[in-house]
C-alpha atoms as a PDB file:
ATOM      1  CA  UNK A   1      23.362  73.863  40.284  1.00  0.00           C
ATOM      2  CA  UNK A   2      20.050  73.636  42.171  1.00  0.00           C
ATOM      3  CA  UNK A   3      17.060  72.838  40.387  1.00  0.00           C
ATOM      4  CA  UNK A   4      14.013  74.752  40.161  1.00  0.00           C
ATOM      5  CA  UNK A   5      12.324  72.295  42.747  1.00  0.00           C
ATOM      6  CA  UNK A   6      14.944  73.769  44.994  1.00  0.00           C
ATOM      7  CA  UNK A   7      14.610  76.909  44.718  1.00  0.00           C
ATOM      8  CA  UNK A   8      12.487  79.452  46.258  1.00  0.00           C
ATOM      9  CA  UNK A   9      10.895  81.894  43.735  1.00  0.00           C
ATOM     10  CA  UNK A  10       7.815  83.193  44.712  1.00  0.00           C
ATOM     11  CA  UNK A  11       7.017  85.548  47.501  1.00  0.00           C
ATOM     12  CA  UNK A  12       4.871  82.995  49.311  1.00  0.00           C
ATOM     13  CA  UNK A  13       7.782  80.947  49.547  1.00  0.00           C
ATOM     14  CA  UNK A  14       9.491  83.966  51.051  1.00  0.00           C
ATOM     15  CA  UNK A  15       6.598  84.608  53.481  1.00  0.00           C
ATOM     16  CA  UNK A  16       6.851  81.976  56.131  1.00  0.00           C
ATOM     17  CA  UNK A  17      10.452  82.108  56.438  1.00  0.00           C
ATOM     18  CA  UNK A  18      10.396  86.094  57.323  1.00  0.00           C
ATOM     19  CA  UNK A  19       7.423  85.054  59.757  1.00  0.00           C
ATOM     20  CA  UNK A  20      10.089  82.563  61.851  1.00  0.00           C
ATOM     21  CA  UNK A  21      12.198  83.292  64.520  1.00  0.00           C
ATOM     22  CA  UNK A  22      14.821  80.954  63.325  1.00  0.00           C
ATOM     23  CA  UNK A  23      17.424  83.235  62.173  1.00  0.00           C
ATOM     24  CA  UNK A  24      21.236  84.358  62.646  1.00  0.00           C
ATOM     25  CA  UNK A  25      22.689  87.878  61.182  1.00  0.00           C
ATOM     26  CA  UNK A  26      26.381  89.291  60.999  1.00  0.00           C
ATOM     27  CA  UNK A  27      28.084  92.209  58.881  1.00  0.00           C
ATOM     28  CA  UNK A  28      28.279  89.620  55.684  1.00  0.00           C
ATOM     29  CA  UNK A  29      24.704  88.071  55.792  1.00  0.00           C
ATOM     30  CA  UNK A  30      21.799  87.028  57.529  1.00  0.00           C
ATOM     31  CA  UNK A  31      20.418  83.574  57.230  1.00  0.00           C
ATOM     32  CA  UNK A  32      17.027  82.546  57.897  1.00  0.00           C
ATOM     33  CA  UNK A  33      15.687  79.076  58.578  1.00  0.00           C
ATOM     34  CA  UNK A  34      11.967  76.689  58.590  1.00  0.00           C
ATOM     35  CA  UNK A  35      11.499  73.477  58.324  1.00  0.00           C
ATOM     36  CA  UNK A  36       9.427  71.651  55.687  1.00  0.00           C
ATOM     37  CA  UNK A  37       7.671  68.615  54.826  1.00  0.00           C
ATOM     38  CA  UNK A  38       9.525  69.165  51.171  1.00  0.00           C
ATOM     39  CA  UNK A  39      13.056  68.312  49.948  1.00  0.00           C
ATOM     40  CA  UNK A  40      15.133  71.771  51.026  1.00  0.00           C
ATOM     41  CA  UNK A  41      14.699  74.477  49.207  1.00  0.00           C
ATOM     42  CA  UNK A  42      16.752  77.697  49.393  1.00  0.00           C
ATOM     43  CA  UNK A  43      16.677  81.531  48.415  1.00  0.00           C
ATOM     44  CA  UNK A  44      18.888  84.245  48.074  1.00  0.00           C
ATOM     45  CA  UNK A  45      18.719  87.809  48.490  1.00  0.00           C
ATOM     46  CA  UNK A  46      20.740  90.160  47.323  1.00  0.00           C
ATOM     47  CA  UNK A  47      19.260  93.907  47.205  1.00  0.00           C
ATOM     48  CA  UNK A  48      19.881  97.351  45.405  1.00  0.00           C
ATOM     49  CA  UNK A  49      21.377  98.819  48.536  1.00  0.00           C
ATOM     50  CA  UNK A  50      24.172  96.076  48.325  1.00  0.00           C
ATOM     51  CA  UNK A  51      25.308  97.438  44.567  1.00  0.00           C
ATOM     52  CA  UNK A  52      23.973  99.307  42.046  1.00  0.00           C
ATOM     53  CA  UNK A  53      25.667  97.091  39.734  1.00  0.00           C
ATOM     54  CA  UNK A  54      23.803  93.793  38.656  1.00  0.00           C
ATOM     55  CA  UNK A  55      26.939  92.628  38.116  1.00  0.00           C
ATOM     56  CA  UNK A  56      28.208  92.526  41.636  1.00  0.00           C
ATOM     57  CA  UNK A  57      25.129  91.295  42.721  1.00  0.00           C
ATOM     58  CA  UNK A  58      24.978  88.256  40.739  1.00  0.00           C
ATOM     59  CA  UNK A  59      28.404  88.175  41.677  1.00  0.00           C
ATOM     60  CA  UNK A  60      27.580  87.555  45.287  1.00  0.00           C
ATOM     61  CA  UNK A  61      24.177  85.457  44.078  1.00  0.00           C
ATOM     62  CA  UNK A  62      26.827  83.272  42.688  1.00  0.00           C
ATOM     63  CA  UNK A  63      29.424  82.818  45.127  1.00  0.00           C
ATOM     64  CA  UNK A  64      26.056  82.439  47.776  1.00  0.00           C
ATOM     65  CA  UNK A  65      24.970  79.414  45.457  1.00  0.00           C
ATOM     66  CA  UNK A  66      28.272  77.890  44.997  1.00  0.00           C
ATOM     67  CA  UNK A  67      28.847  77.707  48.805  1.00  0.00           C
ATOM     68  CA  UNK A  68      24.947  76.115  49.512  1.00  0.00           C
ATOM     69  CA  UNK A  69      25.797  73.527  47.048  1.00  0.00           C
ATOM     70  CA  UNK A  70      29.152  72.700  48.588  1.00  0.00           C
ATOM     71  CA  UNK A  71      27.399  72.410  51.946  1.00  0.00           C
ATOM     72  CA  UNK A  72      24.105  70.504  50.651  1.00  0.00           C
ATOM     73  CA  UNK A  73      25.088  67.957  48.255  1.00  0.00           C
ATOM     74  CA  UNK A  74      24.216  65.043  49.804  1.00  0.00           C
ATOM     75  CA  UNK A  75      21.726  66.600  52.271  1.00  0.00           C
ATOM     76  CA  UNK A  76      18.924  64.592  53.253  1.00  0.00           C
ATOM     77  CA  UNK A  77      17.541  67.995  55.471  1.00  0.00           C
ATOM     78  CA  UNK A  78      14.269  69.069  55.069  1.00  0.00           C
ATOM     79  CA  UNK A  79      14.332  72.911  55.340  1.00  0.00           C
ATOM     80  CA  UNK A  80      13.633  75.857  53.982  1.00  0.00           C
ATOM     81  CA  UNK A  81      16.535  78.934  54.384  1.00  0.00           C
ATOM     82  CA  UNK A  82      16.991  81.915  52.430  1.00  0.00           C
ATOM     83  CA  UNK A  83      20.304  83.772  52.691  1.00  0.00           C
ATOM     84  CA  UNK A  84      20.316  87.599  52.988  1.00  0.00           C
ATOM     85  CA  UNK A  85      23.662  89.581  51.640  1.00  0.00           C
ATOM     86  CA  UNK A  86      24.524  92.412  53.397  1.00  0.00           C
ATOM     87  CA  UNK A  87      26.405  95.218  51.822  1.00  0.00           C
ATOM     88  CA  UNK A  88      29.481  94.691  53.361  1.00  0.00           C
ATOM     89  CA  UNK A  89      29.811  91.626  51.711  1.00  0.00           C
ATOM     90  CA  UNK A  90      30.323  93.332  48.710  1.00  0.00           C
ATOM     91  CA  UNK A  91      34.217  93.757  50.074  1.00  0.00           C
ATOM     92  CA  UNK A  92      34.660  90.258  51.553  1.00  0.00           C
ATOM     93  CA  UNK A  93      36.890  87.520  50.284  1.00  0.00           C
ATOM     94  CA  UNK A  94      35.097  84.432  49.482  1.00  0.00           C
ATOM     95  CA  UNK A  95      37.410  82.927  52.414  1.00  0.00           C
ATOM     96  CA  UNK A  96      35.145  85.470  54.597  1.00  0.00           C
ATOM     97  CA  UNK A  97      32.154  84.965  52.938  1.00  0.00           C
ATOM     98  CA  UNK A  98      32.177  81.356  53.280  1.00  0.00           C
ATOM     99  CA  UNK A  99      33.204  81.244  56.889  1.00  0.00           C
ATOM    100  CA  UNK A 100      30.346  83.788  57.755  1.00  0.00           C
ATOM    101  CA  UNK A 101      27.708  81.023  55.688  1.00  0.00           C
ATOM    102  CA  UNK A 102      28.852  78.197  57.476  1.00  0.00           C
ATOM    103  CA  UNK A 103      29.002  79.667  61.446  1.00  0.00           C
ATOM    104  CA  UNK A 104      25.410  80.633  60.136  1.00  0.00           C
ATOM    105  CA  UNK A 105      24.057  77.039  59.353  1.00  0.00           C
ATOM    106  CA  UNK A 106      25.773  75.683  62.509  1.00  0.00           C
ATOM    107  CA  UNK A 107      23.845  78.184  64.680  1.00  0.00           C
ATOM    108  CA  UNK A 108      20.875  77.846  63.477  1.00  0.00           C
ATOM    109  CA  UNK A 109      21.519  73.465  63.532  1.00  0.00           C
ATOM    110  CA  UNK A 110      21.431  73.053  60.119  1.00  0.00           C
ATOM    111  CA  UNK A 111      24.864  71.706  59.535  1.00  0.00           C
ATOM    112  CA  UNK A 112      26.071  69.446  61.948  1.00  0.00           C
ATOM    113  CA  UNK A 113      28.966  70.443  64.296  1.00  0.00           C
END
């Protein structure tokens, strides 16, 4: 779905955007924000303490990614944002999940209103 140019891999990609105030948290998932001089570029998180289980955690990596690329397709942003998943998204419907994503991005003004 996203390319690797798109994607943030390394931990000094990572660095800068736990550095910024630019962030928004509920129960499902926190999102954190920068901007960039590069085409955006986004991360996901999705930790031991969610699930033991790789499994469910790619699970949510997926439905995380799926949801991004619905919102960015045609984005012309230039941003950085890494999305955090919280372990009681774990139980969330992907209705839930995907409301929780986008009330993120509009607080932090990434999507328009």
């Amino acid at each position: 779905m996203f390319n690797q140019s798109q994607r943030l891999r390394l931990d000094k990609d990572f660095k800068p955007l736990f550095a910024s105030k630019h962030s928004s948290y509920d129960d499902l998932m926190g999102v954190r924000v920068i901007k960039s001089e590069n085409n955006p570029r986004f991360g996901i998180i999705v930790s031991n303490k969610v699930s033991k289980l790789a499994v469910e955690r790619n699970k949510l990596k997926r439905r995380t990614r799926a949801l991004l690329h619905r919102f960015f397709r045609a984005s012309s942003l230039k941003f950085d944002l890494v999305v955090i998943v919280l372990p009681k998204a774990k139980n969330a419907t992907f209705q839930e999940f995907s409301l929780s994503l986008q009330q993120h991005l509009r607080k932090l003004q990434v999507l328009s209103k």
